[in-house]
PDB file of N, CA and C in Angstrom:
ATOM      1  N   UNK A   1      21.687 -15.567  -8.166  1.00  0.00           N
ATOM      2  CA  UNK A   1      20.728 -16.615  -7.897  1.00  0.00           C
ATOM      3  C   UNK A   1      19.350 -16.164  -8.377  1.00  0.00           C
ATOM      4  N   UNK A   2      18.764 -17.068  -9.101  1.00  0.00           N
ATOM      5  CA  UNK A   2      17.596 -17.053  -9.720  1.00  0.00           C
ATOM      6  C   UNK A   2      16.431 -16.922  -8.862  1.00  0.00           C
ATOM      7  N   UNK A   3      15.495 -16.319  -8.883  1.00  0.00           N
ATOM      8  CA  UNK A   3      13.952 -16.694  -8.074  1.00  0.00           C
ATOM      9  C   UNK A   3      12.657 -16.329  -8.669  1.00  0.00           C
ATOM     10  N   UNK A   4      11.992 -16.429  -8.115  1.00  0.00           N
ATOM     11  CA  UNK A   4      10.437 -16.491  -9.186  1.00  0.00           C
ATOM     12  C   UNK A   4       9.609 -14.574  -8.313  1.00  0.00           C
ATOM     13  N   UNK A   5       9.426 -14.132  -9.164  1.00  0.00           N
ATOM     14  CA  UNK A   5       8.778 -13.229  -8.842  1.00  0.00           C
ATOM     15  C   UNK A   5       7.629 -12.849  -8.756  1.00  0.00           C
ATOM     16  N   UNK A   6       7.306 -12.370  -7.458  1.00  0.00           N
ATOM     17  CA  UNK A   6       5.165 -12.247  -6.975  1.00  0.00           C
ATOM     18  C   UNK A   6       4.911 -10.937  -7.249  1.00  0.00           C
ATOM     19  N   UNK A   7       4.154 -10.336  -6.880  1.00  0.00           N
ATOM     20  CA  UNK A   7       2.972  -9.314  -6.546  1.00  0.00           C
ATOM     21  C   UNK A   7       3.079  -9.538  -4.961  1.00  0.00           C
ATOM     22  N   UNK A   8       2.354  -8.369  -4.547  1.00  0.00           N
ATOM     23  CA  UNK A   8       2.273  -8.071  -3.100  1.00  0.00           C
ATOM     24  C   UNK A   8       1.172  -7.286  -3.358  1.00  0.00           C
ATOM     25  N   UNK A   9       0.680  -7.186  -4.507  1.00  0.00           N
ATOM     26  CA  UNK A   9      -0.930  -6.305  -4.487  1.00  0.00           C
ATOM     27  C   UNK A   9      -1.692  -6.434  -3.257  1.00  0.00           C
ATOM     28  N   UNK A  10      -2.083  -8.177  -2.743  1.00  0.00           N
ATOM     29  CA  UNK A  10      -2.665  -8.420  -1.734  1.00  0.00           C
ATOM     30  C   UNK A  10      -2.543  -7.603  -0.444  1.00  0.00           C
ATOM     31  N   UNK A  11      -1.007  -7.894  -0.105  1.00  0.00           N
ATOM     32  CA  UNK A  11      -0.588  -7.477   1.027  1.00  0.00           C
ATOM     33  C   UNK A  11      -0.876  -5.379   1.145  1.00  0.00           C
ATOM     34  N   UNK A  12      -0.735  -5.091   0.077  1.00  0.00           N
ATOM     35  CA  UNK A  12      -0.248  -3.612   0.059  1.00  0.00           C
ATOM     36  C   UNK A  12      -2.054  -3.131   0.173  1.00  0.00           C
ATOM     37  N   UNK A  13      -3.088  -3.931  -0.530  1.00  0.00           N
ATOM     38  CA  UNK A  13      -4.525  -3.468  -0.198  1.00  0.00           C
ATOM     39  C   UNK A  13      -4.742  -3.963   1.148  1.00  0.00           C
ATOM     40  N   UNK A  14      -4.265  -4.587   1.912  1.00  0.00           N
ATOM     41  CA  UNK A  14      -4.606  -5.079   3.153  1.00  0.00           C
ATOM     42  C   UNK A  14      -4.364  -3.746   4.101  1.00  0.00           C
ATOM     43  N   UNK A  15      -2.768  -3.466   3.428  1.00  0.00           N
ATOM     44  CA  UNK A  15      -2.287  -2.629   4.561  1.00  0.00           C
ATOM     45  C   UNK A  15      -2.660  -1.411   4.472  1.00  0.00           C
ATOM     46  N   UNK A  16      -3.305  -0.888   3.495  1.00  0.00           N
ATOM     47  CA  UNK A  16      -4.155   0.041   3.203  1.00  0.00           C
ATOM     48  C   UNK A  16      -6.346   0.125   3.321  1.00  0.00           C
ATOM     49  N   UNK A  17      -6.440  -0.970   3.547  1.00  0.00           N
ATOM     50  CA  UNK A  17      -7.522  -1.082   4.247  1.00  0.00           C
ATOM     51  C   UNK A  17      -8.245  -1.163   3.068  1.00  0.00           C
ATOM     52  N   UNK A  18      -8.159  -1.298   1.785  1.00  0.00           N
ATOM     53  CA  UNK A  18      -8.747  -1.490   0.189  1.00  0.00           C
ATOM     54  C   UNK A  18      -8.942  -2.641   0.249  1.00  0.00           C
ATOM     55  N   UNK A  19     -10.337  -3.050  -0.899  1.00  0.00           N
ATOM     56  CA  UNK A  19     -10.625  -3.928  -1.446  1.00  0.00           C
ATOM     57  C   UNK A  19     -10.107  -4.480  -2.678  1.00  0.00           C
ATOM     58  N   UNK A  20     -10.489  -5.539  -3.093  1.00  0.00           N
ATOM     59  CA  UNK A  20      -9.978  -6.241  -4.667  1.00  0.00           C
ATOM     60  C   UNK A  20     -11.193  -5.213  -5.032  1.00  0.00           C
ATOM     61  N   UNK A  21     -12.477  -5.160  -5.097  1.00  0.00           N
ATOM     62  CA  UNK A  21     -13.034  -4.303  -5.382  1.00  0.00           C
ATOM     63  C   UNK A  21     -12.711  -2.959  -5.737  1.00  0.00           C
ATOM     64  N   UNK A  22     -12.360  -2.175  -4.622  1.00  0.00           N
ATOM     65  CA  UNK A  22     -11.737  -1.096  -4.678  1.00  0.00           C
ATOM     66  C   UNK A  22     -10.890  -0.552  -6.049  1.00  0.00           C
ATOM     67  N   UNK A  23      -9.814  -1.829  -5.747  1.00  0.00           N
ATOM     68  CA  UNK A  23      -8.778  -1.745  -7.402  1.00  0.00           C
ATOM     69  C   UNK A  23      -9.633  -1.912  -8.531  1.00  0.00           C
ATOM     70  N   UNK A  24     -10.475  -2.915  -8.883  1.00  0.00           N
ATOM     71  CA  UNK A  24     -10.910  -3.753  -9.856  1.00  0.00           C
ATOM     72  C   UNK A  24     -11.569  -1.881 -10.344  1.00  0.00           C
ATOM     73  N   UNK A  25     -12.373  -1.557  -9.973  1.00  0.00           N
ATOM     74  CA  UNK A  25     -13.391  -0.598 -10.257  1.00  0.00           C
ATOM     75  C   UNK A  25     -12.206   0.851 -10.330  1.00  0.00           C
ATOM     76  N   UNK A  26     -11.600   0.880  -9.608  1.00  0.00           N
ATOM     77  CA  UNK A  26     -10.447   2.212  -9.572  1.00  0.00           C
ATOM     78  C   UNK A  26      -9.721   1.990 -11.421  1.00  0.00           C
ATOM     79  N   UNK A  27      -9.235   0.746 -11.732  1.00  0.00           N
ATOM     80  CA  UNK A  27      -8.737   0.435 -12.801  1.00  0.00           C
ATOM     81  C   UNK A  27      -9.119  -0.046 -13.895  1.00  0.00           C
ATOM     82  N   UNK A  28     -10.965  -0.190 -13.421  1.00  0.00           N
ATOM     83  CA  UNK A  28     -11.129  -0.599 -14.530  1.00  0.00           C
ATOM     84  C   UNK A  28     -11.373  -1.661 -15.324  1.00  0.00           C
ATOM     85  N   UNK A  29     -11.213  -2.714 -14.661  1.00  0.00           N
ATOM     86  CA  UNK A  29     -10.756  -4.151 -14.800  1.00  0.00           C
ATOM     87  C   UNK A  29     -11.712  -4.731 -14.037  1.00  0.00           C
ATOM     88  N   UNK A  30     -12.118  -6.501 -14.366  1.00  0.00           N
ATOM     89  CA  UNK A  30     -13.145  -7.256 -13.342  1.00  0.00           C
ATOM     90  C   UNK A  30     -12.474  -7.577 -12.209  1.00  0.00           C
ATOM     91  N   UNK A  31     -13.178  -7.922 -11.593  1.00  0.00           N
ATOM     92  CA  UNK A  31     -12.818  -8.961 -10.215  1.00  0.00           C
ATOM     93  C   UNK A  31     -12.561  -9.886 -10.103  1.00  0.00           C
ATOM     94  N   UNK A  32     -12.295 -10.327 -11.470  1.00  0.00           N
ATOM     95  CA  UNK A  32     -12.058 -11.681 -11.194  1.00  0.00           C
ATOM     96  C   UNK A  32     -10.295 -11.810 -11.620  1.00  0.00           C
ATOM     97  N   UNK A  33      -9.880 -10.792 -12.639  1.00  0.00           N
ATOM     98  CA  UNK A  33      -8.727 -10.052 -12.726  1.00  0.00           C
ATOM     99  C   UNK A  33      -7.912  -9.689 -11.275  1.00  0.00           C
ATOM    100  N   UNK A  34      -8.816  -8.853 -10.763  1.00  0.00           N
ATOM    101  CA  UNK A  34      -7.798  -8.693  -9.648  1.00  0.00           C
ATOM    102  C   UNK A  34      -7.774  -9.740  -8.726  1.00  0.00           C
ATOM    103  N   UNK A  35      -8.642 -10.339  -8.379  1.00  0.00           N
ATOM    104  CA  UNK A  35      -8.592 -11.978  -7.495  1.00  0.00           C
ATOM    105  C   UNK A  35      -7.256 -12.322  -8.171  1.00  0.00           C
ATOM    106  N   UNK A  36      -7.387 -12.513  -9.533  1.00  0.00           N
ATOM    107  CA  UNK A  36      -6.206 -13.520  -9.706  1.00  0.00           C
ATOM    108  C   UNK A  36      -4.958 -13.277  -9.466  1.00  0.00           C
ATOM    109  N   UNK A  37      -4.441 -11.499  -9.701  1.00  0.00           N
ATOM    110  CA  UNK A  37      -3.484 -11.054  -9.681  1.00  0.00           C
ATOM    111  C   UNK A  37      -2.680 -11.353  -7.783  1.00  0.00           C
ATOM    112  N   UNK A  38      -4.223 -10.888  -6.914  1.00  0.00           N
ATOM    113  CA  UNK A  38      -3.810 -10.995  -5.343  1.00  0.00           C
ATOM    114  C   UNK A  38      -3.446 -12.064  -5.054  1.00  0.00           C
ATOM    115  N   UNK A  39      -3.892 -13.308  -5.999  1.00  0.00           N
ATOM    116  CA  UNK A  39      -2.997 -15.031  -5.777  1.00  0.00           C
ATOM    117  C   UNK A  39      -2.172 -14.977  -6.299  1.00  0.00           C
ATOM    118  N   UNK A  40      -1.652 -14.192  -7.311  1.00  0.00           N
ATOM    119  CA  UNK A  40      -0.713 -15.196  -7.975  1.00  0.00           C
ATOM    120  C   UNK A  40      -0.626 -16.120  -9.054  1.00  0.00           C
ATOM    121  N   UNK A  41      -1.847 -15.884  -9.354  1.00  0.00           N
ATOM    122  CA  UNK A  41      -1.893 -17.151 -10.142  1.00  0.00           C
ATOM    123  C   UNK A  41      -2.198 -16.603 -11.647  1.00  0.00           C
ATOM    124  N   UNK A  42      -1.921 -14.600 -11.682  1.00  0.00           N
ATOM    125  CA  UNK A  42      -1.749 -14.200 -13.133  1.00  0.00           C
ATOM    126  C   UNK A  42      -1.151 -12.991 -12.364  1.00  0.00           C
ATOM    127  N   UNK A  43       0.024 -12.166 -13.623  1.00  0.00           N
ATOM    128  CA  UNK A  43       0.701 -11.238 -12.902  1.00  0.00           C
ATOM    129  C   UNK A  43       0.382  -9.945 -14.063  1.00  0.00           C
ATOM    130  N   UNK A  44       0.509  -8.982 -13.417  1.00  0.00           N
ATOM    131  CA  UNK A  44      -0.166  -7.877 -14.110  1.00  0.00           C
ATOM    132  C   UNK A  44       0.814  -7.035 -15.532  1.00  0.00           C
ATOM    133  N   UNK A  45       0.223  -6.622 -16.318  1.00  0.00           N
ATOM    134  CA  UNK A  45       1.702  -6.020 -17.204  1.00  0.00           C
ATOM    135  C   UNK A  45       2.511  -5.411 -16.496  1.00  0.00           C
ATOM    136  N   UNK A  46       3.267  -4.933 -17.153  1.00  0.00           N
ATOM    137  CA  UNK A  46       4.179  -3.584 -16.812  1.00  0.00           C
ATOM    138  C   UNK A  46       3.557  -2.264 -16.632  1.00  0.00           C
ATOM    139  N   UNK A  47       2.882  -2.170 -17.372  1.00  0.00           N
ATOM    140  CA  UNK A  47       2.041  -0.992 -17.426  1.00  0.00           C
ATOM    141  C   UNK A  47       0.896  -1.087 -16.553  1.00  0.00           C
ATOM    142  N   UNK A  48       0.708  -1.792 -16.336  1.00  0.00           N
ATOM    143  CA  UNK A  48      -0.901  -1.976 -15.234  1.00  0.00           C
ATOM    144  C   UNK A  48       0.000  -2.034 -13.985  1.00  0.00           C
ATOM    145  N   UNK A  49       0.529  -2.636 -13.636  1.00  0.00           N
ATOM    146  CA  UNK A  49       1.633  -2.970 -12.341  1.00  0.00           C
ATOM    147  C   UNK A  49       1.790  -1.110 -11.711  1.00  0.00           C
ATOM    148  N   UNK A  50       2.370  -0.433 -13.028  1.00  0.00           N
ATOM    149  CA  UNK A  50       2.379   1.100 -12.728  1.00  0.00           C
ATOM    150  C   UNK A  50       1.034   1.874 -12.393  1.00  0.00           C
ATOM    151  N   UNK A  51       0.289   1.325 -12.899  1.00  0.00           N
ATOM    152  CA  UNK A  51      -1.143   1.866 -12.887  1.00  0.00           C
ATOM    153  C   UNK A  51      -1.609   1.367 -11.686  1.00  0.00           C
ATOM    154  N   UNK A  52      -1.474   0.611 -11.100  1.00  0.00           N
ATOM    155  CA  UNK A  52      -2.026  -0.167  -9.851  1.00  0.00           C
ATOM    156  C   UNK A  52      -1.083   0.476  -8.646  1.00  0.00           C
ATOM    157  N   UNK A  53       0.122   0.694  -8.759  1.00  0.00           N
ATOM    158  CA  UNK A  53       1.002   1.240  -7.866  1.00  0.00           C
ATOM    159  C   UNK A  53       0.693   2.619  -7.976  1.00  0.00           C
ATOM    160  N   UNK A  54       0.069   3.570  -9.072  1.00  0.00           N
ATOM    161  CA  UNK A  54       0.097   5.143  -8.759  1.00  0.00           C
ATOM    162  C   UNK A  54      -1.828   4.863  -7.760  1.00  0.00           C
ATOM    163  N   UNK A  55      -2.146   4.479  -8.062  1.00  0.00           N
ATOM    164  CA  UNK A  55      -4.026   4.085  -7.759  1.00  0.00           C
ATOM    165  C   UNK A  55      -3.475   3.649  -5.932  1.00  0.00           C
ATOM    166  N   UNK A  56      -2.443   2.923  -6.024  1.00  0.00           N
ATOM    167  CA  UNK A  56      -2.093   2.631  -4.087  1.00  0.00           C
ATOM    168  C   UNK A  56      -1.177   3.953  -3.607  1.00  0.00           C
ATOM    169  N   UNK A  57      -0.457   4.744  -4.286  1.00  0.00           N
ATOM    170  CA  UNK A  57       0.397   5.935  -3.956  1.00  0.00           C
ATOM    171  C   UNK A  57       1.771   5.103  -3.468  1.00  0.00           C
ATOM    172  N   UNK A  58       2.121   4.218  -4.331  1.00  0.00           N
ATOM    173  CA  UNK A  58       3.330   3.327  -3.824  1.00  0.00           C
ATOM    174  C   UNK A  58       3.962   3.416  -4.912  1.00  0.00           C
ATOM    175  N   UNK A  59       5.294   3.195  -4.917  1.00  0.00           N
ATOM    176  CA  UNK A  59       6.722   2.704  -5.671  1.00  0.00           C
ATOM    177  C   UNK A  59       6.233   1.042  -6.379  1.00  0.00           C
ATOM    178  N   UNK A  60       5.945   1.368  -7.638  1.00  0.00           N
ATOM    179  CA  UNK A  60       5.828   0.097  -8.074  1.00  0.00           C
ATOM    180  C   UNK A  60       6.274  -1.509  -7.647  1.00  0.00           C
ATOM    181  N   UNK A  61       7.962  -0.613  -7.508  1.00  0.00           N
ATOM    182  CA  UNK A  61       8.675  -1.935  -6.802  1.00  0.00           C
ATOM    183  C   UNK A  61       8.474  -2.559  -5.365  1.00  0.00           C
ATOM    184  N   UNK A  62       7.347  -1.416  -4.751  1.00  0.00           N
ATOM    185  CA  UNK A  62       7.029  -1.916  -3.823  1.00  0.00           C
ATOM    186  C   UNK A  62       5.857  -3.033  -3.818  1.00  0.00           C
ATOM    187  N   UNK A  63       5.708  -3.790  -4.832  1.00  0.00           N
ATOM    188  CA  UNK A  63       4.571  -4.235  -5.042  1.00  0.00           C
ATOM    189  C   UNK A  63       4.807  -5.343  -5.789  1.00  0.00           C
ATOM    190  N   UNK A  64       6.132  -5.593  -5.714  1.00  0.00           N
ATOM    191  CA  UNK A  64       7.266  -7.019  -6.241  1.00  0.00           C
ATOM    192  C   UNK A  64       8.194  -7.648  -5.181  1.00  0.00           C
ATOM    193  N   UNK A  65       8.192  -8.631  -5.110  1.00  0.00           N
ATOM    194  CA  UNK A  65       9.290  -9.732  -4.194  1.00  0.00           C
ATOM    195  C   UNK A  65       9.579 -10.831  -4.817  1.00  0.00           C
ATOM    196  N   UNK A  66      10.989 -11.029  -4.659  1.00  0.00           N
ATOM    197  CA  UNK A  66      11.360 -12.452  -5.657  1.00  0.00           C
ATOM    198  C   UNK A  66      11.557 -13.438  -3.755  1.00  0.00           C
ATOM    199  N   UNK A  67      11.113 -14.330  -4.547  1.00  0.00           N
ATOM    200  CA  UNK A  67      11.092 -15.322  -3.558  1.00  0.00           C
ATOM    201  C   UNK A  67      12.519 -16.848  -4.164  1.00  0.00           C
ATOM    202  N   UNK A  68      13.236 -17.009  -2.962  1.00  0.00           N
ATOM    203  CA  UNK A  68      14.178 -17.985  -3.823  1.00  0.00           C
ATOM    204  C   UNK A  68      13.564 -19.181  -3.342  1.00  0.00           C
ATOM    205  N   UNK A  69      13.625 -20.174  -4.275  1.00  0.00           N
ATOM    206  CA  UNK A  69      13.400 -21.238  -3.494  1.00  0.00           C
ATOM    207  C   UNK A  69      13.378 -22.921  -4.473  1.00  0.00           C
ATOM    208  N   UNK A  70      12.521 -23.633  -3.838  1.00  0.00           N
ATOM    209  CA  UNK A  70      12.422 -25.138  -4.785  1.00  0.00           C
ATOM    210  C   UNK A  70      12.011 -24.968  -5.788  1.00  0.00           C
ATOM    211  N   UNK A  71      11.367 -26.016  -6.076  1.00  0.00           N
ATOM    212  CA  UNK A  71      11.045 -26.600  -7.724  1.00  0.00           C
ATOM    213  C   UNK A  71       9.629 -26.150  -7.768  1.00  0.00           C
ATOM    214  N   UNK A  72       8.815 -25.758  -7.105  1.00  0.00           N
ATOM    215  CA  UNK A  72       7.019 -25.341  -7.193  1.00  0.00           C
ATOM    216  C   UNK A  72       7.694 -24.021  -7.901  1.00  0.00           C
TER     217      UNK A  72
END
């Protein structure tokens, strides 16, 4: 079964007490980059995804969830 796959960037800087800031400036990248990535509404390469997961001290895959669901 098919599903659409997120980011959990949001969740994983929350639970670590980090800012979008924090990342944006750790990696390099604007803020307005990482805003988008913590919605959803742009998803990061492959290679940045790794880069963003060694910068949190997490398992990349911890930082992916497929969600199953409708037509959105």
């Amino acid at each position: 079964m098919e599903g659409k796959v997120f980011n959990r960037i949001k969740a994983v800087l929350a639970e670590q007490q980090r800012t979008n800031n924090w990342l944006a400036e750790t990696l390099g990248v604007s803020r307005i980059t990482v805003s988008k990535w913590c919605t959803n509404r742009m998803q990061p390469s492959i290679e940045t995804l790794f880069l963003i997961a060694e910068a949190l001290n997490v398992e990349a895959r911890e930082l992916l969830v497929r969600r199953q669901g409708g037509d959105s």
